[in-house]
PDB file of N, CA and C in Angstrom:
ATOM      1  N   UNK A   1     -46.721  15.289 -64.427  1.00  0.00           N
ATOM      2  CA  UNK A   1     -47.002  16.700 -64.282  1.00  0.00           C
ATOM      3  C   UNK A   1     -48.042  17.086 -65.322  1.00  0.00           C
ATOM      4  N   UNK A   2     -49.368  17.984 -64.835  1.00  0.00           N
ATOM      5  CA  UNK A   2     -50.157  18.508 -65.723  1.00  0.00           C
ATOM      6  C   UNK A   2     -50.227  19.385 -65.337  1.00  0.00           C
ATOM      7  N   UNK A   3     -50.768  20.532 -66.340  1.00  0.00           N
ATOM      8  CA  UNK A   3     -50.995  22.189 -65.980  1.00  0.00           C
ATOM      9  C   UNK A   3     -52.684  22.163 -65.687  1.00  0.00           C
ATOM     10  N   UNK A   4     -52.713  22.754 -65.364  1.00  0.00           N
ATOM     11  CA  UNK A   4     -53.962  23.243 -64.208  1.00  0.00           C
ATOM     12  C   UNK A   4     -54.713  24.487 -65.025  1.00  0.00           C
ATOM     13  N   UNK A   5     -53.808  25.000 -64.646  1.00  0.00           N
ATOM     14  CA  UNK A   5     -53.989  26.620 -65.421  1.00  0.00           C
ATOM     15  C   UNK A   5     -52.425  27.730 -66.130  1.00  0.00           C
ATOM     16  N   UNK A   6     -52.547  27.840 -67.229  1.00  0.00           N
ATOM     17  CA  UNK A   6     -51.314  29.007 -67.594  1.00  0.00           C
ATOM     18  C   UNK A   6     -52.212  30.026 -68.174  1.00  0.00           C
ATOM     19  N   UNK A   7     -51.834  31.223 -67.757  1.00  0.00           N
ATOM     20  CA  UNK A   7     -52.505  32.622 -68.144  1.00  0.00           C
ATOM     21  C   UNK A   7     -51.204  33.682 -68.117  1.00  0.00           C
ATOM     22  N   UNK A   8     -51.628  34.801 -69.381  1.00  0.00           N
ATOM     23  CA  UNK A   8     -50.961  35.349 -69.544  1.00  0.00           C
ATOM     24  C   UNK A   8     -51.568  36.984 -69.137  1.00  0.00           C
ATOM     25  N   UNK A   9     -50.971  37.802 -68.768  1.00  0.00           N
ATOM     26  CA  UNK A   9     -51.665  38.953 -68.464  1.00  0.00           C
ATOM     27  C   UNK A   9     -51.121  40.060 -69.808  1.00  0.00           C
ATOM     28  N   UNK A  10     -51.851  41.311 -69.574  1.00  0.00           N
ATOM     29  CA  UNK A  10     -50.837  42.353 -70.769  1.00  0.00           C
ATOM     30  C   UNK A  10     -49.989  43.018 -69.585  1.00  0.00           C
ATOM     31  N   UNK A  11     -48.848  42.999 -71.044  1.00  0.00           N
ATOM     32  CA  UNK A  11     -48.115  44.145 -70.579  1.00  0.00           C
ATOM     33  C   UNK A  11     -47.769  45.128 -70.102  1.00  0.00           C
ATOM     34  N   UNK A  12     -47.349  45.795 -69.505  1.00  0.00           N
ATOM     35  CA  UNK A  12     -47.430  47.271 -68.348  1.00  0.00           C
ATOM     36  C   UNK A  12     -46.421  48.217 -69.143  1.00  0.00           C
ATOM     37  N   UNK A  13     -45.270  47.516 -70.049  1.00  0.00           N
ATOM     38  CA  UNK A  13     -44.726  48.523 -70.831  1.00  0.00           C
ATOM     39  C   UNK A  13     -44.356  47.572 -72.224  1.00  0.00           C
ATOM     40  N   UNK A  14     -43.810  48.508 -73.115  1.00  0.00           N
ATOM     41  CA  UNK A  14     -43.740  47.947 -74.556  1.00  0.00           C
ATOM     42  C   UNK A  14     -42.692  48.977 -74.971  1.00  0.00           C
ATOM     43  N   UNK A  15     -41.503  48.441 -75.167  1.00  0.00           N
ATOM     44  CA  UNK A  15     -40.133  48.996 -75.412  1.00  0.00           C
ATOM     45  C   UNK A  15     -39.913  49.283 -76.840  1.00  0.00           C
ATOM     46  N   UNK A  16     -40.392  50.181 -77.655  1.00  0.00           N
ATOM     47  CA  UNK A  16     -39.834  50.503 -78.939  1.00  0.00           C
ATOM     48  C   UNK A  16     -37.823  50.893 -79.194  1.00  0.00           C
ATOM     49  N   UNK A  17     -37.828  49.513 -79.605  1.00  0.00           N
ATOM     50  CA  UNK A  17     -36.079  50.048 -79.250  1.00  0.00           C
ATOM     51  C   UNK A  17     -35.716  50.050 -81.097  1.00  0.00           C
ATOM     52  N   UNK A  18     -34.115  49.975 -81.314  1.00  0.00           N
ATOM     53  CA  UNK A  18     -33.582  50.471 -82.621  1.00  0.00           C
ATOM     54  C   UNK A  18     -33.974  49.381 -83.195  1.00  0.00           C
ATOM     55  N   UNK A  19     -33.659  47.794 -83.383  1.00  0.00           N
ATOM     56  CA  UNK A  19     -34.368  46.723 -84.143  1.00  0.00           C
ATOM     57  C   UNK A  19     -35.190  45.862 -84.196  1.00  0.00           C
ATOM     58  N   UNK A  20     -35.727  45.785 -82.844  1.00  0.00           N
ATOM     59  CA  UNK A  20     -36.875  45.913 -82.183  1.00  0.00           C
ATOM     60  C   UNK A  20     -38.258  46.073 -81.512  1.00  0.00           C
ATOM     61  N   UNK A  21     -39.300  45.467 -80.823  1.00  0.00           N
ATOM     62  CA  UNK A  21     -39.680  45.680 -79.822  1.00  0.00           C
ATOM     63  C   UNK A  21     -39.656  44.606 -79.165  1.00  0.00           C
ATOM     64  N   UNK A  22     -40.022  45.226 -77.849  1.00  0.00           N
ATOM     65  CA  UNK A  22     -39.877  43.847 -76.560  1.00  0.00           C
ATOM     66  C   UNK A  22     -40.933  44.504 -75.711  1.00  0.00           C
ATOM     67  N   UNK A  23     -41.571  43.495 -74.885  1.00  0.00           N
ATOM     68  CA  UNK A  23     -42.484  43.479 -73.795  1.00  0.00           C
ATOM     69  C   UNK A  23     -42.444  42.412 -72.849  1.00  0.00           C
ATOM     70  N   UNK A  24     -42.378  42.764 -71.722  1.00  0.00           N
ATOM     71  CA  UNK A  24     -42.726  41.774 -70.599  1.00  0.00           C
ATOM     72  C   UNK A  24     -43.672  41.323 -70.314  1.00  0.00           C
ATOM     73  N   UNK A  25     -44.568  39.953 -70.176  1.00  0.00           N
ATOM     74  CA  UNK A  25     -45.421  39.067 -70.476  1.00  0.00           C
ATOM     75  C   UNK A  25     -46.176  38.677 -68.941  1.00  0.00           C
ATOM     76  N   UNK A  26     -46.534  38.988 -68.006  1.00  0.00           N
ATOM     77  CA  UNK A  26     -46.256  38.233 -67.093  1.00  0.00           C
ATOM     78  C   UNK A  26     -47.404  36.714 -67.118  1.00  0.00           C
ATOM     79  N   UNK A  27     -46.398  35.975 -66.190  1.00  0.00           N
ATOM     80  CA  UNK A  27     -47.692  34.927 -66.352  1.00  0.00           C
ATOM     81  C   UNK A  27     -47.891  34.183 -65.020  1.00  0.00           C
ATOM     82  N   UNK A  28     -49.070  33.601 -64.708  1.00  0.00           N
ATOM     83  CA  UNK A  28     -49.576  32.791 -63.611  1.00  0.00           C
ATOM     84  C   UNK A  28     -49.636  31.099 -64.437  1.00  0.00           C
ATOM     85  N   UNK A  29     -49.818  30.586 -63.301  1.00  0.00           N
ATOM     86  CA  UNK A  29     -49.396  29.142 -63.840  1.00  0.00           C
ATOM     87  C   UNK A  29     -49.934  28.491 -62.083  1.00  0.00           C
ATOM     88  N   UNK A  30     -50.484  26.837 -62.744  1.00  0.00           N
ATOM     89  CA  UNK A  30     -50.577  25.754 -61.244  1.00  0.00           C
ATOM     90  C   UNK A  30     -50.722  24.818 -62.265  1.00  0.00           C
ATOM     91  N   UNK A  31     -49.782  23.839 -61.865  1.00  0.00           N
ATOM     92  CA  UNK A  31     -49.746  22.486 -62.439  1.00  0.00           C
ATOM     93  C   UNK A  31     -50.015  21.456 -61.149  1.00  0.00           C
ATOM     94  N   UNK A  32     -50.070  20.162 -61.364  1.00  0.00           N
ATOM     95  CA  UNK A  32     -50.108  19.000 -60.426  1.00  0.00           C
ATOM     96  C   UNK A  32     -49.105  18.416 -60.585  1.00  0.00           C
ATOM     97  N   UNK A  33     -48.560  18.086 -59.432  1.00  0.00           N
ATOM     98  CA  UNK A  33     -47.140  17.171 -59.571  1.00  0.00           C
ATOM     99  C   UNK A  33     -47.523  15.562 -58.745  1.00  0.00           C
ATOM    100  N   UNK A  34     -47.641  14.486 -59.255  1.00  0.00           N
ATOM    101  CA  UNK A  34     -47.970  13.584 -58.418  1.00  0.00           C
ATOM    102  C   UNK A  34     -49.403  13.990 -57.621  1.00  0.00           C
ATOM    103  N   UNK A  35     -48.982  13.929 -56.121  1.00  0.00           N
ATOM    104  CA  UNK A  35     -50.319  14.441 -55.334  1.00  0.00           C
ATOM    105  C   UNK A  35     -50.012  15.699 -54.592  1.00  0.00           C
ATOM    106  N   UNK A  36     -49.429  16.647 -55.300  1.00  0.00           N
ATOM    107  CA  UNK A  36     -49.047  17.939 -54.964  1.00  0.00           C
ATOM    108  C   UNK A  36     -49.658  18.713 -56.233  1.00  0.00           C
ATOM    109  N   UNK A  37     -49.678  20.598 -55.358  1.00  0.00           N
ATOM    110  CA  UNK A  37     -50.282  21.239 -56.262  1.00  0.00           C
ATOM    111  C   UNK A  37     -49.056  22.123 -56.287  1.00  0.00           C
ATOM    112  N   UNK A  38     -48.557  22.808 -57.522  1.00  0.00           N
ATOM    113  CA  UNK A  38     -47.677  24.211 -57.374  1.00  0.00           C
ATOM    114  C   UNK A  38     -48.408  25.078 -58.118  1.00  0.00           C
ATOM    115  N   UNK A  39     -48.052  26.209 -57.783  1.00  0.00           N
ATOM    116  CA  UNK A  39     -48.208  27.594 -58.908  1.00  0.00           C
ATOM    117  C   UNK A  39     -47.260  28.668 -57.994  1.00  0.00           C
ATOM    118  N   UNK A  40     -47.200  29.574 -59.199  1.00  0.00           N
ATOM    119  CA  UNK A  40     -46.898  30.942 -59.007  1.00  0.00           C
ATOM    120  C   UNK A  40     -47.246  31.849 -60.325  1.00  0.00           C
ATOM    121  N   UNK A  41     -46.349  32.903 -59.974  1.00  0.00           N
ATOM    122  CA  UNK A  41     -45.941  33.582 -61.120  1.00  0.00           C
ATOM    123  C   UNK A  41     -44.910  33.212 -62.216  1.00  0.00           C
ATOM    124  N   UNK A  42     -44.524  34.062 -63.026  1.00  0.00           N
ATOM    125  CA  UNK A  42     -43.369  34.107 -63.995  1.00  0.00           C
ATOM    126  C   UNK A  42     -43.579  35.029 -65.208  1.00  0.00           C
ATOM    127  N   UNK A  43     -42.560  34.660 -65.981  1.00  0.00           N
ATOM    128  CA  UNK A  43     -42.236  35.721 -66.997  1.00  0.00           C
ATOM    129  C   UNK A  43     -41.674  35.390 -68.316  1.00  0.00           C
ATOM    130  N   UNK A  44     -42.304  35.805 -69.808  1.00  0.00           N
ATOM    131  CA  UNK A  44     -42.475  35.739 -70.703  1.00  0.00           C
ATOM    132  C   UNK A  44     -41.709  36.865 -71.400  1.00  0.00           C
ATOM    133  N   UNK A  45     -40.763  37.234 -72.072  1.00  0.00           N
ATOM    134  CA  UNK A  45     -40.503  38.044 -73.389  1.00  0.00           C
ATOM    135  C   UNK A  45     -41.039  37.945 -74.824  1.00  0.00           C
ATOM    136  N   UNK A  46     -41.785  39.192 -75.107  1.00  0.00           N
ATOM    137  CA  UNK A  46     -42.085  39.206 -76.244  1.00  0.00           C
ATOM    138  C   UNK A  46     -41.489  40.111 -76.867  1.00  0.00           C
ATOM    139  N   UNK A  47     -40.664  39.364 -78.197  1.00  0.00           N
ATOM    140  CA  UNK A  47     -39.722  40.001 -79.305  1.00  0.00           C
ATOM    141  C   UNK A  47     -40.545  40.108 -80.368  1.00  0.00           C
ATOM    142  N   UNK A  48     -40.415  41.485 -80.792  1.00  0.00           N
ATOM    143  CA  UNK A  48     -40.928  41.350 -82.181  1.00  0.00           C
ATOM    144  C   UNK A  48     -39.647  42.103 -83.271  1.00  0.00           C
ATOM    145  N   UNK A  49     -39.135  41.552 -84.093  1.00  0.00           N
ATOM    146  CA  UNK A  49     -37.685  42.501 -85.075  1.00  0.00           C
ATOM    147  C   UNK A  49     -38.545  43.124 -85.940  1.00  0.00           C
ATOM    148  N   UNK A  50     -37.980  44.255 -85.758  1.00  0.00           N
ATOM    149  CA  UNK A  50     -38.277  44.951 -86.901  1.00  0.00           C
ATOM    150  C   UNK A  50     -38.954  44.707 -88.316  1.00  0.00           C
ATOM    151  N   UNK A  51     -39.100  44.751 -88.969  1.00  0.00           N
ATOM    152  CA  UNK A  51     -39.398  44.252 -90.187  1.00  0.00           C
ATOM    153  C   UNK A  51     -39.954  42.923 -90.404  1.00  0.00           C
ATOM    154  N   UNK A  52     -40.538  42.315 -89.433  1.00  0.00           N
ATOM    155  CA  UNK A  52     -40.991  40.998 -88.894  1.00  0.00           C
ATOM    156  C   UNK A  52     -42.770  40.897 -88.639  1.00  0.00           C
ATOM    157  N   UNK A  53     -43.086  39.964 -89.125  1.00  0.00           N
ATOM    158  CA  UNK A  53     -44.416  40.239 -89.151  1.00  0.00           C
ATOM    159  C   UNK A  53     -44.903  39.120 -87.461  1.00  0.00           C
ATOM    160  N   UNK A  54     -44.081  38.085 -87.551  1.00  0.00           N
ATOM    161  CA  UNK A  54     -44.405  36.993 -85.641  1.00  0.00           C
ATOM    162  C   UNK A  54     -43.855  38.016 -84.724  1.00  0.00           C
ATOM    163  N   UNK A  55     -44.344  37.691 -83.794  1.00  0.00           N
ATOM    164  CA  UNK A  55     -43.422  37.976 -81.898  1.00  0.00           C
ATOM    165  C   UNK A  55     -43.166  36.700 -81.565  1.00  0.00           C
ATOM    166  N   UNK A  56     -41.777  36.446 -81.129  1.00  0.00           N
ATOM    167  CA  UNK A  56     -41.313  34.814 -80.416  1.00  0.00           C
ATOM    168  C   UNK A  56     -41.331  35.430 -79.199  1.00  0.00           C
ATOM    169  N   UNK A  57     -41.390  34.032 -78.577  1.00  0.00           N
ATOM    170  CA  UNK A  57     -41.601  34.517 -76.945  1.00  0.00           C
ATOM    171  C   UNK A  57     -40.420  33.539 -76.285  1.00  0.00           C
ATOM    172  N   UNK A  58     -40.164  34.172 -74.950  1.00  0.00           N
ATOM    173  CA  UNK A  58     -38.549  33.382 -74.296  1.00  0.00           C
ATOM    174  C   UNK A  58     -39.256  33.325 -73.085  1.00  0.00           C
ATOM    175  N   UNK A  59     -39.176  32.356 -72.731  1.00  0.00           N
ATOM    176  CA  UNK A  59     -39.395  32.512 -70.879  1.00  0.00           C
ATOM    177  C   UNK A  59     -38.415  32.540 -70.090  1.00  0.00           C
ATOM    178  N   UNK A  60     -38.405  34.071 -69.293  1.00  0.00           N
ATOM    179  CA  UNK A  60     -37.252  34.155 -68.382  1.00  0.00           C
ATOM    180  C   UNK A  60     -37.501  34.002 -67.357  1.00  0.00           C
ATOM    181  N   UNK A  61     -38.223  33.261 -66.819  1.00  0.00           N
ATOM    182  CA  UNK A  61     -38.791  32.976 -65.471  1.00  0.00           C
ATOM    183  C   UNK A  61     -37.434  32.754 -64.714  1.00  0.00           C
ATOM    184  N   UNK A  62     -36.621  31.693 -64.801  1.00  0.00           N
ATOM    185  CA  UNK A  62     -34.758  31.488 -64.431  1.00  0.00           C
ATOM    186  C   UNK A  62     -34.147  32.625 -64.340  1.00  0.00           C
ATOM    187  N   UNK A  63     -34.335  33.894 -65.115  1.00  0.00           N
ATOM    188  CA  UNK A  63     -33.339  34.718 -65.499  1.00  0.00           C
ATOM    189  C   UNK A  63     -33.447  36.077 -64.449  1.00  0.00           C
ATOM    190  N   UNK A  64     -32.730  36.457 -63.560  1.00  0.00           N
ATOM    191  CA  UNK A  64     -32.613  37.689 -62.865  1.00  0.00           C
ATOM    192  C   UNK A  64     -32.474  39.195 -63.745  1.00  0.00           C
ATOM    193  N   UNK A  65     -33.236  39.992 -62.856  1.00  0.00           N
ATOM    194  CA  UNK A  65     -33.465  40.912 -63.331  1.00  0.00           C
ATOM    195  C   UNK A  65     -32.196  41.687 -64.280  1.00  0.00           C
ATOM    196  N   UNK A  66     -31.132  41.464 -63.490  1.00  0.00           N
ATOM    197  CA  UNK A  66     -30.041  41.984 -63.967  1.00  0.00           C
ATOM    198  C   UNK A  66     -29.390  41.204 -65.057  1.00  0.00           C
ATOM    199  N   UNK A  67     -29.725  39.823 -65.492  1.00  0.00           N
ATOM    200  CA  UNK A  67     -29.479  38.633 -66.536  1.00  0.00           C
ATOM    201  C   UNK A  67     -30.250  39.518 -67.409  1.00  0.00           C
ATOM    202  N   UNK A  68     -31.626  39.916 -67.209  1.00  0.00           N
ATOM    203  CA  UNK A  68     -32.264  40.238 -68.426  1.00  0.00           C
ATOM    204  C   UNK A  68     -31.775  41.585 -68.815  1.00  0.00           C
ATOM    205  N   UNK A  69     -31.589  42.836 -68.242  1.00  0.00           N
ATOM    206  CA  UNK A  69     -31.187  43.743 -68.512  1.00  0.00           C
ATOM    207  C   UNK A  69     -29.676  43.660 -69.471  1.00  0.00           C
ATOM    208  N   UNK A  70     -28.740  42.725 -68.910  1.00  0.00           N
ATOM    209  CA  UNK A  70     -27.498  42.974 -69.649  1.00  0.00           C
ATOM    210  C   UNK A  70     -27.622  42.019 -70.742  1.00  0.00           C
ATOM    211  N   UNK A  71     -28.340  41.231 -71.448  1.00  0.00           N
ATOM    212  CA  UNK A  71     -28.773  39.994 -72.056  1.00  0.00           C
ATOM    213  C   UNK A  71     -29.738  41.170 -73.554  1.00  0.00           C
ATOM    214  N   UNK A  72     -30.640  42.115 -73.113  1.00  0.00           N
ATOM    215  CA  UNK A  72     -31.232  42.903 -74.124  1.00  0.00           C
ATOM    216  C   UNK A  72     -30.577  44.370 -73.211  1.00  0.00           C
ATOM    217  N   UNK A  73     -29.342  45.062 -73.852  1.00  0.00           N
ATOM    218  CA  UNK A  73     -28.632  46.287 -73.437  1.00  0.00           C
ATOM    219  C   UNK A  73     -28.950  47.197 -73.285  1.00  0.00           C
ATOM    220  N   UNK A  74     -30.323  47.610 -74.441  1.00  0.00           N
ATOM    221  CA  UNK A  74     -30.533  48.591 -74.917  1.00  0.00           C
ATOM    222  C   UNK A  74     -32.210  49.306 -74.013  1.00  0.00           C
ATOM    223  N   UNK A  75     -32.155  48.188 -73.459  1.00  0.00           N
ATOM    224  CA  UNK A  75     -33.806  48.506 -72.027  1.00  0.00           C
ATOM    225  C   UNK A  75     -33.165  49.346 -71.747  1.00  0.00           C
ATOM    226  N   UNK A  76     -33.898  50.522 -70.921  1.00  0.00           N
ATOM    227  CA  UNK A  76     -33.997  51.031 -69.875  1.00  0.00           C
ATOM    228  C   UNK A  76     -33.659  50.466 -68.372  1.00  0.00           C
ATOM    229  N   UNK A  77     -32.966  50.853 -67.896  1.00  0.00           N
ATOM    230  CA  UNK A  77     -32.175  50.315 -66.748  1.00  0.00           C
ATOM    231  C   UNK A  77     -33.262  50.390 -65.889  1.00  0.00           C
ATOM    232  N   UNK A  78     -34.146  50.855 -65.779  1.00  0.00           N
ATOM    233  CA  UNK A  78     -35.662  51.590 -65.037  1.00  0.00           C
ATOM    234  C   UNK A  78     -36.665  50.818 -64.749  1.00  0.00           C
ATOM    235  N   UNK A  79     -36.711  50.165 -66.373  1.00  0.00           N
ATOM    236  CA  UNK A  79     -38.341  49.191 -67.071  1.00  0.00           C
ATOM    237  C   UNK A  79     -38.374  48.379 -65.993  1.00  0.00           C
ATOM    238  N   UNK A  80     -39.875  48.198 -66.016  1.00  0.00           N
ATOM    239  CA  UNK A  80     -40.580  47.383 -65.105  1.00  0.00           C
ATOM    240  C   UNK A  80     -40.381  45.970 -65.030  1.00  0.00           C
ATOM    241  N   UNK A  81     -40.304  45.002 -64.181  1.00  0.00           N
ATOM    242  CA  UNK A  81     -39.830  43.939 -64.727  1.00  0.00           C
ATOM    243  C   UNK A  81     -40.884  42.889 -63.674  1.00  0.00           C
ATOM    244  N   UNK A  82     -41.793  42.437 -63.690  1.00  0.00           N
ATOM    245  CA  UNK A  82     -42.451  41.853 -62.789  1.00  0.00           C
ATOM    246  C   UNK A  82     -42.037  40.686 -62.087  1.00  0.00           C
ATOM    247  N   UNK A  83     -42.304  40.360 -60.961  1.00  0.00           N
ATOM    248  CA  UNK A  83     -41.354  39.319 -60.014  1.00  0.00           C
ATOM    249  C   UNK A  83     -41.959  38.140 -60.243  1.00  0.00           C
ATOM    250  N   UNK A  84     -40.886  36.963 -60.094  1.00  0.00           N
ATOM    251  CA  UNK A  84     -41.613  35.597 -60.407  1.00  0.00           C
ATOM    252  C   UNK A  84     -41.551  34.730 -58.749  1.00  0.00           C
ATOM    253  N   UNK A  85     -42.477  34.309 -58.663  1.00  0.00           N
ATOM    254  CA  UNK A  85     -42.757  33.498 -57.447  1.00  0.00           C
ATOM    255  C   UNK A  85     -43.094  31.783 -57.401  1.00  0.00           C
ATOM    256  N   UNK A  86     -42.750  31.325 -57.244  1.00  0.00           N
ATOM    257  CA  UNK A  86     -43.094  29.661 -56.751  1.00  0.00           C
ATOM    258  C   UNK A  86     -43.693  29.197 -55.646  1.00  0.00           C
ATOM    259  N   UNK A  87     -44.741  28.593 -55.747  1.00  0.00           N
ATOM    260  CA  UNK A  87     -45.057  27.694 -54.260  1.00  0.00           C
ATOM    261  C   UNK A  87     -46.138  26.756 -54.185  1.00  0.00           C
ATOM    262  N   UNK A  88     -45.362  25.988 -53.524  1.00  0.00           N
ATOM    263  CA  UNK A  88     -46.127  24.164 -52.878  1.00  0.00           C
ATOM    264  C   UNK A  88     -47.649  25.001 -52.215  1.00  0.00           C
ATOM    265  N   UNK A  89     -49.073  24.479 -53.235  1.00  0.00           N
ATOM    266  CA  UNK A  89     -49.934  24.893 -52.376  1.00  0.00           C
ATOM    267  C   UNK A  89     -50.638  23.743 -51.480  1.00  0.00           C
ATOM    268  N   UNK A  90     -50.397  22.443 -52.370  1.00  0.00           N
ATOM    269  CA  UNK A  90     -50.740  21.300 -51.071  1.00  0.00           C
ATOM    270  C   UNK A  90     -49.642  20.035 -51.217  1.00  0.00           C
TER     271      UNK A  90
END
């Protein structure tokens, strides 16, 4: 397996919460598998704590919308959450 292409886009919202911030990352991606091509979408969290000078990043690409919401409590039940997609392009 090699990557092709990973790109990250900006954010559409940026959550100032109590210890906190977080943003949703989205990302595009096509790797080669053997003699196949995949890509899609997916999805990146960016944490930054409070008093913290890095942002770590989590990829929740696996994680359902509702995994991520009850996983960080304090989102907005609302926030935008961009959809992740997969697919065989040859």
């Amino acid at each position: 397996m090699r990557f092709i292409k990973f790109e990250t886009s900006v954010p559409t919202e940026i959550h100032q919460l109590a210890s906190y911030t977080i943003a949703f990352v989205p990302t595009e991606m096509e790797m080669a598998v053997n003699d196949s091509r995949m890509g899609g979408t997916g999805l990146l969290i960016a944490v930054k704590y409070k008093d913290a000078s890095d942002w770590k990043f989590l990829d929740v690409s696996q994680m359902s919308r509702d995994e991520i919401t009850d996983f960080y409590s304090e989102l907005p039940k609302d926030c935008a959450i961009s959809s992740v997609k997969i697919e065989i392009k040859k």
